[in-house]
Protein backbone atom coordinates (compact mmCIF):
# COMPACT_ATOMS: atom_id res chain seq x y z
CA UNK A 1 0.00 0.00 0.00
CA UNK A 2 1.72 3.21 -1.07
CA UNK A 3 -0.21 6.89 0.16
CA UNK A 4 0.75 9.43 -1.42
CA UNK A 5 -1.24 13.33 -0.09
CA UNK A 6 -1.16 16.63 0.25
CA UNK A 7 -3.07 16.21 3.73
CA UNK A 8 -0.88 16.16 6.49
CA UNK A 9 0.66 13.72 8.13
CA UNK A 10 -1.81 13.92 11.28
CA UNK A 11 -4.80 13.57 8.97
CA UNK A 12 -2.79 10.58 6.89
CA UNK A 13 -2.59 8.77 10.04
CA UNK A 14 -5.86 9.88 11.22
CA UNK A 15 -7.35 7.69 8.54
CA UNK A 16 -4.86 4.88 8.65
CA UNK A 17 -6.01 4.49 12.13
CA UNK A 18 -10.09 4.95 11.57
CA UNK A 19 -10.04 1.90 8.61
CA UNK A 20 -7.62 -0.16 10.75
CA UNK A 21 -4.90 -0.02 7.88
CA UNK A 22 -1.93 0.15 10.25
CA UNK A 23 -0.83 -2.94 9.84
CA UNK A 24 -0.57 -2.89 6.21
CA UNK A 25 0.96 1.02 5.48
CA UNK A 26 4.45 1.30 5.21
CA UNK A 27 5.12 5.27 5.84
CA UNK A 28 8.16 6.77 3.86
CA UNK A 29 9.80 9.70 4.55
CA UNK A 30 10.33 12.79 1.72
CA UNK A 31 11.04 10.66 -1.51
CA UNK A 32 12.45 12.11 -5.05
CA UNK A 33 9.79 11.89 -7.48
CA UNK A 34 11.43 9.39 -9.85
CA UNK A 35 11.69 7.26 -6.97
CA UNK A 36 7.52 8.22 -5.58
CA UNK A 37 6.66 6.79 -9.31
CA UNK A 38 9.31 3.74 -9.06
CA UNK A 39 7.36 3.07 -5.33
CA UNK A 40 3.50 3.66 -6.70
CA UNK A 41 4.39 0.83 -9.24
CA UNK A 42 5.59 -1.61 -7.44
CA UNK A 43 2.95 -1.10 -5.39
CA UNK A 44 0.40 -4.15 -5.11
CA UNK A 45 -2.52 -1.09 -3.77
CA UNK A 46 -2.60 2.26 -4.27
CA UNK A 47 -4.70 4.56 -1.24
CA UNK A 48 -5.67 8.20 -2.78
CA UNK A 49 -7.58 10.51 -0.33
CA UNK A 50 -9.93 13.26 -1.49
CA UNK A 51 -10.41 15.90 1.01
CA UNK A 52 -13.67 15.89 3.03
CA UNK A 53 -14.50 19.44 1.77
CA UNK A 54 -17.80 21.17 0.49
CA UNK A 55 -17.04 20.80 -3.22
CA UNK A 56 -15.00 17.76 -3.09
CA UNK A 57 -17.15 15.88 -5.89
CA UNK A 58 -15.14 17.86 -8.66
CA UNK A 59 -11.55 16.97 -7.55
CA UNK A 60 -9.81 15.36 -9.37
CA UNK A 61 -5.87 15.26 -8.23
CA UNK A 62 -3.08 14.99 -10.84
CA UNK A 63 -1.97 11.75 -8.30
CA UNK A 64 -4.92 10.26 -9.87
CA UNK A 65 -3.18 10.16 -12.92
CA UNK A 66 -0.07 8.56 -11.76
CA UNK A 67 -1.63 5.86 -10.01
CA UNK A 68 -3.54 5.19 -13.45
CA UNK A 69 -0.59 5.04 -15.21
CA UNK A 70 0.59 2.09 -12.62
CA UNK A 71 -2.33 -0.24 -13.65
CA UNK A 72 -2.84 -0.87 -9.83
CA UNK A 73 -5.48 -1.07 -7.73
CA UNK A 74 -6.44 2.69 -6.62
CA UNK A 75 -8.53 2.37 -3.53
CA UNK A 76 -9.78 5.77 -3.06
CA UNK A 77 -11.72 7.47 0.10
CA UNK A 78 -13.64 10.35 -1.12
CA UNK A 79 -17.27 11.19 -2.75
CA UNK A 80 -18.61 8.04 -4.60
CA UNK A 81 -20.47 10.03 -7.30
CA UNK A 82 -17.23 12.51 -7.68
CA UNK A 83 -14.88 12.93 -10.91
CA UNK A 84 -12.71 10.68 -9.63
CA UNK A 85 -15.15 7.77 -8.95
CA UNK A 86 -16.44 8.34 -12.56
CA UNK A 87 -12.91 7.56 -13.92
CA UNK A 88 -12.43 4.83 -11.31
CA UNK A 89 -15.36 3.19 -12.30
CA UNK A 90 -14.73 4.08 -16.45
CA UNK A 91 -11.29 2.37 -16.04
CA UNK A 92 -12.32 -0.65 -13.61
CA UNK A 93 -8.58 0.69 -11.92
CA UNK A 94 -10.13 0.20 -8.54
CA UNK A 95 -13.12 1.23 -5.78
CA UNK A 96 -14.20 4.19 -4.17
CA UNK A 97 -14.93 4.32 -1.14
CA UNK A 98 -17.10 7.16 1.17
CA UNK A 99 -15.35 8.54 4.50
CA UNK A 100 -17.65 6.65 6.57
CA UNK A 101 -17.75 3.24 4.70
CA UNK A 102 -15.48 0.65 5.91
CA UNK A 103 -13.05 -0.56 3.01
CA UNK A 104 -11.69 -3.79 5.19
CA UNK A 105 -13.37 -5.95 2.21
CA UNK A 106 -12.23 -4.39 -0.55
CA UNK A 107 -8.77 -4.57 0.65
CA UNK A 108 -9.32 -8.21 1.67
CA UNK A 109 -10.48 -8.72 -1.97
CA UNK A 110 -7.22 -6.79 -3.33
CA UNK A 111 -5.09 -9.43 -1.20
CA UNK A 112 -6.83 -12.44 -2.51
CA UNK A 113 -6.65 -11.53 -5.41
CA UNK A 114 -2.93 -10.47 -4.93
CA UNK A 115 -2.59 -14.00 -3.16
CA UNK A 116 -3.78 -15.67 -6.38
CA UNK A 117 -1.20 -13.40 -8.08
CA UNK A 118 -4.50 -11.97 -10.60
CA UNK A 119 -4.04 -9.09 -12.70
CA UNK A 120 -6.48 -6.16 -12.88
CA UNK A 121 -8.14 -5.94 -15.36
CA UNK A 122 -8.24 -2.46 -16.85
CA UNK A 123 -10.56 -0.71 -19.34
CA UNK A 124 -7.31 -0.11 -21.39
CA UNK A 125 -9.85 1.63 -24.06
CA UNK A 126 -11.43 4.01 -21.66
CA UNK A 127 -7.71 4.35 -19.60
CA UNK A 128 -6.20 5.53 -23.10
CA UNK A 129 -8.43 8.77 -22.72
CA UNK A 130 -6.73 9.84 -19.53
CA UNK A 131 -3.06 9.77 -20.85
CA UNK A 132 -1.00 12.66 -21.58
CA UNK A 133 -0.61 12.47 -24.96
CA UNK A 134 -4.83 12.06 -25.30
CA UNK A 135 -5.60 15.13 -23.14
CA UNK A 136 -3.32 16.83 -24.73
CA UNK A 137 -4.17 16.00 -28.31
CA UNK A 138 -8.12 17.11 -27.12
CA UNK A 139 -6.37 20.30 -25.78
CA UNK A 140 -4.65 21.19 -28.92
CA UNK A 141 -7.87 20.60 -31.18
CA UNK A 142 -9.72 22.85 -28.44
CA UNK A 143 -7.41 25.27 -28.79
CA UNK A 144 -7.17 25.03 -32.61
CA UNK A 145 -11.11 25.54 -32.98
């Protein structure tokens, strides 16, 4: 399980310790981001948190992104009819889950499924729409209109 945030710390552990995920985090100090990206891919879970805010529904973090390009499993605690649970659930890259759901099953799914050494299987068509050479083909023909 890799976290990557820009909560703090406090509220990072706050949450590792309100889904019982202690025993299964391993916290790293400050990391270079070639070596964040080397970590998020070897990675056998990925944990992005959305803030609990008013408009949360319409964030979407550029971590998403990364953790797409992994092909892992993104478990994600935030609004489950948000942005990023539409591109979760577009991409079949992982679950969303709501701050006061309990995601124990989920991950016990992820490790069973880890334990039978699975693969995800990702929408690889609808993934290809989030890259950066797609958005930024769709930006340039915005652009050029």
């Amino acid at each position: 399980l890799y976290i990557n945030s820009s909560d703090s710390i406090v509220n990072i552990l706050d949450t590792i310790n309100k889904y019982n995920l202690a025993t299964l985090v391993k916290m790293h100090d400050y990391v270079p981001h070639s070596e964040a990206i080397s970590k998020m891919v070897d990675a056998d879970l990925l944990l992005l948190l959305i803030p609990d805010t008013k408009y949360n529904e319409g964030i979407i973090t550029g971590k998403l992104f990364e953790y797409l390009a992994t092909r892992n499993f993104i478990l994600t605690i935030g609004p489950p009819n948000g942005d990023v649970a539409e591109i979760t659930r577009e991409t079949e890259s992982g679950k969303v889950v709501d701050y006061n759901d309990d995601p124990s099953n989920i991950i016990l799914d992820e490790i069973e499924r880890w334990k039978k050494k699975e693969k995800l299987h990702i929408n690889e068509e609808a993934l290809s729409k989030f890259t950066r050479r797609s958005t930024t083909q769709k930006l340039s023909q915005i652009l050029s209109d």
